[in-house]
C-alpha atoms as a PDB file:
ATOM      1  CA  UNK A   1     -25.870  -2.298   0.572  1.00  0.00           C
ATOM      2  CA  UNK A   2     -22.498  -3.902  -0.339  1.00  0.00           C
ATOM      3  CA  UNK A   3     -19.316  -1.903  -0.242  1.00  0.00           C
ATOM      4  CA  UNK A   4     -18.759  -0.013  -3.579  1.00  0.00           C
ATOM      5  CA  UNK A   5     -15.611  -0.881  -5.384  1.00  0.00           C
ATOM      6  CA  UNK A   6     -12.440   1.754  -4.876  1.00  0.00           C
ATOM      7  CA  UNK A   7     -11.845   3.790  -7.348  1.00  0.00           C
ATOM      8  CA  UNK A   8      -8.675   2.345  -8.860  1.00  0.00           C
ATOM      9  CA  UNK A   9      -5.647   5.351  -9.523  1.00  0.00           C
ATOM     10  CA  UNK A  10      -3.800   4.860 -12.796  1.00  0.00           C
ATOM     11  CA  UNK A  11      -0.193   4.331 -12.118  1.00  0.00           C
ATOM     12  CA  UNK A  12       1.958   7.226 -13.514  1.00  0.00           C
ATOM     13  CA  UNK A  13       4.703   6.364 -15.582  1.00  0.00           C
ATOM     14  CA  UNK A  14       7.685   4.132 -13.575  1.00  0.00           C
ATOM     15  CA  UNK A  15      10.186   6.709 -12.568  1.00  0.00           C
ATOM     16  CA  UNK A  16      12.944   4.964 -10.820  1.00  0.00           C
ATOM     17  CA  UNK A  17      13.627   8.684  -9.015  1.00  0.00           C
ATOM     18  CA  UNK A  18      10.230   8.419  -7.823  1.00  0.00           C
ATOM     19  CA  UNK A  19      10.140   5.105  -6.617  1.00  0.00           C
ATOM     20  CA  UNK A  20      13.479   5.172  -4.655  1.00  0.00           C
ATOM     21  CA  UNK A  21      12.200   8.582  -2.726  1.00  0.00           C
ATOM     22  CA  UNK A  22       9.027   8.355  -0.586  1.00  0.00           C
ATOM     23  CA  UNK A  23       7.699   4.696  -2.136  1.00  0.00           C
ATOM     24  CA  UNK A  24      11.062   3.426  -0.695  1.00  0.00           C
ATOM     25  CA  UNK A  25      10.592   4.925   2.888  1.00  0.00           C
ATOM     26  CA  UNK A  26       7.068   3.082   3.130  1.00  0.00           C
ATOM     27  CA  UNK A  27       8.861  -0.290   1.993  1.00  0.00           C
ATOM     28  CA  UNK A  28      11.062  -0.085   4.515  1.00  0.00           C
ATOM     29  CA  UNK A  29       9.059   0.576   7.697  1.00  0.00           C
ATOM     30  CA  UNK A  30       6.330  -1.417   6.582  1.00  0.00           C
ATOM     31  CA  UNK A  31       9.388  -4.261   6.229  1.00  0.00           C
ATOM     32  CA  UNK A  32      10.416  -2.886  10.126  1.00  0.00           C
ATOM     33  CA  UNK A  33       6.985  -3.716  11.121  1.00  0.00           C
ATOM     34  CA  UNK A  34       7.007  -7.283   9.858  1.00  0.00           C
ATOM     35  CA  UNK A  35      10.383  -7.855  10.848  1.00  0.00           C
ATOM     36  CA  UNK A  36      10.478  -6.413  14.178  1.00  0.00           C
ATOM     37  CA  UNK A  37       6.784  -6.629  15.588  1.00  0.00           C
ATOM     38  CA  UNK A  38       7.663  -4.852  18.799  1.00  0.00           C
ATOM     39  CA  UNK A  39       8.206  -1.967  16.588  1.00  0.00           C
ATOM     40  CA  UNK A  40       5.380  -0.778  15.796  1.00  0.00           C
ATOM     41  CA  UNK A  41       3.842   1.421  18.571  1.00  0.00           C
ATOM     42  CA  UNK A  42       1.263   0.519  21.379  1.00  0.00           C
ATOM     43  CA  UNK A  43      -2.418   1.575  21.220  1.00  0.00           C
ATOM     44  CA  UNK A  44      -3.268   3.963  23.572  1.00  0.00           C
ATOM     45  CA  UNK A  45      -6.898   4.701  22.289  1.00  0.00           C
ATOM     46  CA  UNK A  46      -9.671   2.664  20.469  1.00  0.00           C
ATOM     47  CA  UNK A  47      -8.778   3.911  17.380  1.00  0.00           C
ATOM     48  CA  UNK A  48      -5.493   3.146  17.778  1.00  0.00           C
ATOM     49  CA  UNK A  49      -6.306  -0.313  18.869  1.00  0.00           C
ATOM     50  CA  UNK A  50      -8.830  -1.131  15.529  1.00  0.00           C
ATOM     51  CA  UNK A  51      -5.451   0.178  13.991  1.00  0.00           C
ATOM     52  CA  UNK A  52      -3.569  -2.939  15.793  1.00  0.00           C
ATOM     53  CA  UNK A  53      -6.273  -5.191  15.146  1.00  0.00           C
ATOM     54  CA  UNK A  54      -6.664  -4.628  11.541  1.00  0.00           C
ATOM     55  CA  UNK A  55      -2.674  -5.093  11.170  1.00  0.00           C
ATOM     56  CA  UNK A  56      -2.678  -8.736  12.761  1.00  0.00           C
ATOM     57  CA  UNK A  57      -5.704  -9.349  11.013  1.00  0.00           C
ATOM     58  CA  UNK A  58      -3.745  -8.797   7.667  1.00  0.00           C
ATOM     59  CA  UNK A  59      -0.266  -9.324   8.841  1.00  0.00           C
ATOM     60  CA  UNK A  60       0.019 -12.515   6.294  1.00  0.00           C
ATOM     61  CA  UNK A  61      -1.106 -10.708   3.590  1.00  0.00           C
ATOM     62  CA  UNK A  62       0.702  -7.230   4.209  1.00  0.00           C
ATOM     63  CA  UNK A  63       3.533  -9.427   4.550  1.00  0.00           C
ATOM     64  CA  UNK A  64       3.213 -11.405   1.156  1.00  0.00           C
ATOM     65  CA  UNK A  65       2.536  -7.619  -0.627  1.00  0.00           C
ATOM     66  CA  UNK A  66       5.283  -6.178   1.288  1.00  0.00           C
ATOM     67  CA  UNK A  67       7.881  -8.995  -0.836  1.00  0.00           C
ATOM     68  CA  UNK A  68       5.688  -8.724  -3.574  1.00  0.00           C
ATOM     69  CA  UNK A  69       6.558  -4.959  -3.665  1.00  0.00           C
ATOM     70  CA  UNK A  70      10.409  -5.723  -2.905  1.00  0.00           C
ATOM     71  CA  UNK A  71      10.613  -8.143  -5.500  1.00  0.00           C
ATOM     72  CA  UNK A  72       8.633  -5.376  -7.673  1.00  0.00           C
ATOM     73  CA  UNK A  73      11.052  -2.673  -6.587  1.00  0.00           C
ATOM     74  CA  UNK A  74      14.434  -4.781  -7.338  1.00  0.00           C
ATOM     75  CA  UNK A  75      13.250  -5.496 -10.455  1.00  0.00           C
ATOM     76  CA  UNK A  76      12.281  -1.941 -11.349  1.00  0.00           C
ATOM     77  CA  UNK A  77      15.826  -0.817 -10.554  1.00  0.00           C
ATOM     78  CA  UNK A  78      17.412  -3.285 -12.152  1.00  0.00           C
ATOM     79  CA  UNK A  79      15.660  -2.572 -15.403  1.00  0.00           C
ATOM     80  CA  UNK A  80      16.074   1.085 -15.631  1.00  0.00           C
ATOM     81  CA  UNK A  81      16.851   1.045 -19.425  1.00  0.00           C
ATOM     82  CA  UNK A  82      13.539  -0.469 -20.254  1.00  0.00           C
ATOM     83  CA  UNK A  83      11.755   1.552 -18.068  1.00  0.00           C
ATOM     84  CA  UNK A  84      13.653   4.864 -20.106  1.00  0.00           C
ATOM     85  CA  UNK A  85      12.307   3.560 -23.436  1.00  0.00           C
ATOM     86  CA  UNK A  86       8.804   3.437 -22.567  1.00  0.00           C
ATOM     87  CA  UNK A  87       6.026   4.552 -24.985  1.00  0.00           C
ATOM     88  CA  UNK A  88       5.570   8.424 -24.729  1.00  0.00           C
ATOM     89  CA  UNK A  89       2.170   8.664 -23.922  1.00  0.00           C
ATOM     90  CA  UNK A  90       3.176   7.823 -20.054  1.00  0.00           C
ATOM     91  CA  UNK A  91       1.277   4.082 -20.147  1.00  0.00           C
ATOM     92  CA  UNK A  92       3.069   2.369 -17.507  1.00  0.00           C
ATOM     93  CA  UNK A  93       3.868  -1.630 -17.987  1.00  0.00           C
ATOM     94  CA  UNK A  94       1.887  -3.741 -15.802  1.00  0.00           C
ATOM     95  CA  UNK A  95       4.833  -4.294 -13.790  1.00  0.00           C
ATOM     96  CA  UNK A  96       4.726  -0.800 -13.102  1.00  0.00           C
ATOM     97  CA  UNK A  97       0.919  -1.269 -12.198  1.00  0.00           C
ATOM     98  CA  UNK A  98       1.251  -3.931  -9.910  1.00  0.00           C
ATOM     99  CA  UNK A  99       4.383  -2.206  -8.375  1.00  0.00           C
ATOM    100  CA  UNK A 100       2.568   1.368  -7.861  1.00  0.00           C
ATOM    101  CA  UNK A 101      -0.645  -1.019  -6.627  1.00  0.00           C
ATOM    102  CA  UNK A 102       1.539  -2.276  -3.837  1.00  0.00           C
ATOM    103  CA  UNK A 103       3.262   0.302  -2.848  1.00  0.00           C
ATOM    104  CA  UNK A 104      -0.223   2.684  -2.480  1.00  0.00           C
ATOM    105  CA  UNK A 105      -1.503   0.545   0.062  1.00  0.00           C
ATOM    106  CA  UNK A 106       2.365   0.668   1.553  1.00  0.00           C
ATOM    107  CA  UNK A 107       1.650   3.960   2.068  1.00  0.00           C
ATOM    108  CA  UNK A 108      -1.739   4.252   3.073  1.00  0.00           C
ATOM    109  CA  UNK A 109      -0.609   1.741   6.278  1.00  0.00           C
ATOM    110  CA  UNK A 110       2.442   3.811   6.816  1.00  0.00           C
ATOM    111  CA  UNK A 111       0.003   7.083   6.636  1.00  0.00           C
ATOM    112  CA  UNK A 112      -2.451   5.710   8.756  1.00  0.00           C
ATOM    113  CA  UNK A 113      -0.309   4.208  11.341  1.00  0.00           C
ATOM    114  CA  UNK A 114       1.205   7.705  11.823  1.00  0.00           C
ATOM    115  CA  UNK A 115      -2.622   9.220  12.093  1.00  0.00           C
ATOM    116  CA  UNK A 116      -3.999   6.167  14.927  1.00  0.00           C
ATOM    117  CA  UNK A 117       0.046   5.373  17.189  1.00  0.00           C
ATOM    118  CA  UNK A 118       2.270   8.645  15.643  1.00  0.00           C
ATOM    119  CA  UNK A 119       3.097  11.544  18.569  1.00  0.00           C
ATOM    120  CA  UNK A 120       0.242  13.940  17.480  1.00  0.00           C
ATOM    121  CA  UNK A 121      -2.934  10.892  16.803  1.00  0.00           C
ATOM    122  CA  UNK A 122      -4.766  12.385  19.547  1.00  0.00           C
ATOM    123  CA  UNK A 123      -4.789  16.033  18.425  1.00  0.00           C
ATOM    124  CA  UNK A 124      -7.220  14.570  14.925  1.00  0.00           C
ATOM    125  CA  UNK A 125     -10.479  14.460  14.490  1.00  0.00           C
ATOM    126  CA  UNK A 126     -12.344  11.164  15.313  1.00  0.00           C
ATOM    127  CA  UNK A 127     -13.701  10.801  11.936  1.00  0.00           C
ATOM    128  CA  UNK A 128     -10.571  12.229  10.006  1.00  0.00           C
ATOM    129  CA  UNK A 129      -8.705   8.874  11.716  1.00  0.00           C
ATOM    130  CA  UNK A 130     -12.024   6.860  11.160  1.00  0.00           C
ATOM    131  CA  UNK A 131     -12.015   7.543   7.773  1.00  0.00           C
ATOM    132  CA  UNK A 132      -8.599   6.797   7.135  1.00  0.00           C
ATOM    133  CA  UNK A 133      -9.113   3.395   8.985  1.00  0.00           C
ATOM    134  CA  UNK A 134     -11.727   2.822   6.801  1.00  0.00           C
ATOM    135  CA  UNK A 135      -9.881   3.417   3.789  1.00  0.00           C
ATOM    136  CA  UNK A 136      -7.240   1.273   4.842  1.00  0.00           C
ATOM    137  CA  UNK A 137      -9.379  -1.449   5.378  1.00  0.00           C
ATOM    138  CA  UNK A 138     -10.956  -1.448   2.249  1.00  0.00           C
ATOM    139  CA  UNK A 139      -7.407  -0.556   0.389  1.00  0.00           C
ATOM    140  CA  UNK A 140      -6.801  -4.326   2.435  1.00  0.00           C
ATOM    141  CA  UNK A 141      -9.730  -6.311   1.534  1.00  0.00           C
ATOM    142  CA  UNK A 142      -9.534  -5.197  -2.456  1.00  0.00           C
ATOM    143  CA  UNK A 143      -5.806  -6.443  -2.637  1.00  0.00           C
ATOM    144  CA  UNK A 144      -7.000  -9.797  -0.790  1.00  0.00           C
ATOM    145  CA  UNK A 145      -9.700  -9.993  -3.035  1.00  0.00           C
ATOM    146  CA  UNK A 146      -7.195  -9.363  -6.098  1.00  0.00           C
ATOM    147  CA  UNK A 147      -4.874 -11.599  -4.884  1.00  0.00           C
ATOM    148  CA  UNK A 148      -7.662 -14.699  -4.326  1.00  0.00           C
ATOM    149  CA  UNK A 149      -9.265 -14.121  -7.411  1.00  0.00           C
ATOM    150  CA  UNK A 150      -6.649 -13.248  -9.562  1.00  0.00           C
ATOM    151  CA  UNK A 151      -5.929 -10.464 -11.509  1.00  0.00           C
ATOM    152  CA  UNK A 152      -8.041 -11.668 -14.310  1.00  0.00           C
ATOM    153  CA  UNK A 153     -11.593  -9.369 -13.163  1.00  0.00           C
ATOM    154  CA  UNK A 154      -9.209  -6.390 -12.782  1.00  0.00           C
ATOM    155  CA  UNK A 155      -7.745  -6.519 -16.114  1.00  0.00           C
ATOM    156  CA  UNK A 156     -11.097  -7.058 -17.914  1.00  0.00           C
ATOM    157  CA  UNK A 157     -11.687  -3.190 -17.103  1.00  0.00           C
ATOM    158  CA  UNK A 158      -7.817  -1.671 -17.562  1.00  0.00           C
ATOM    159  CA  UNK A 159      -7.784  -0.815 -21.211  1.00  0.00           C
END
């Protein structure tokens, strides 16, 4: 059976508040990461080590999102008046799409990273952190997918 399409979240509204607070944290280790490999933390189990795998598997990617999502995020805050006048019904821009798109998956590898290497990994379940690997991996191989195919397929259905 072939993997079922994720569910896609609709961005809320671009909030510059919002962005800058826990969307900016994310942005920055995930930037940490890349810059600094030695920083991210050793395996110490198997889960932790699909964890490791998975990253260099998608460093080049995570690495093109991650200044995808900078460029996203610098733009964003330099454009805080048109953001303001947005229509009232809360649609977001597809900037703001694209931007929240990014930084999700930011998160979800900052998230996941603290449930396989953080301090306490070993006191969850097996199949909470499986799961969450899982997720992560398919959060991964939609964005490659996006990015290889364009974001013409994924429009077709935003409307």
């Amino acid at each position: 059976m072939p993997p079922q399409p994720l569910l896609v979240e609709p961005a809320p509204p671009c909030i510059p508040d919002a962005w800058e607070c826990a969307d900016g944290r994310a942005l920055e280790r995930v930037g940490s990461w890349l810059a600094q490999p030695a920083g991210l933390p050793t395996a110490t189990d198997i889960m932790g080590q699909a964890f490791v795998d998975m990253w260099l598997g998608n460093r080049q990617h995570i690495a093109t999102m991650h200044a995808r999502a900078e460029a996203l995020h610098d733009a964003l805050a330099r454009h805080v008046s048109a953001l303001e006048q947005a229509p009232a019904g809360g649609a977001a821009s597809p900037v703001c799409n694209e931007a929240y798109r990014h930084q999700r998956v930011l998160r979800h590898l900052v998230e996941t990273q603290q449930l396989l290497l953080g301090p306490q990994a070993a006191g969850h379940p097996v199949a909470v952190r499986r799961d969450a690997l899982r997720r992560l991996n398919a959060l991964l191989e939609t964005e490659r997918t996006r990015s290889v195919q364009g974001d013409t397929l994924w429009w077709a259905g935003a409307g």
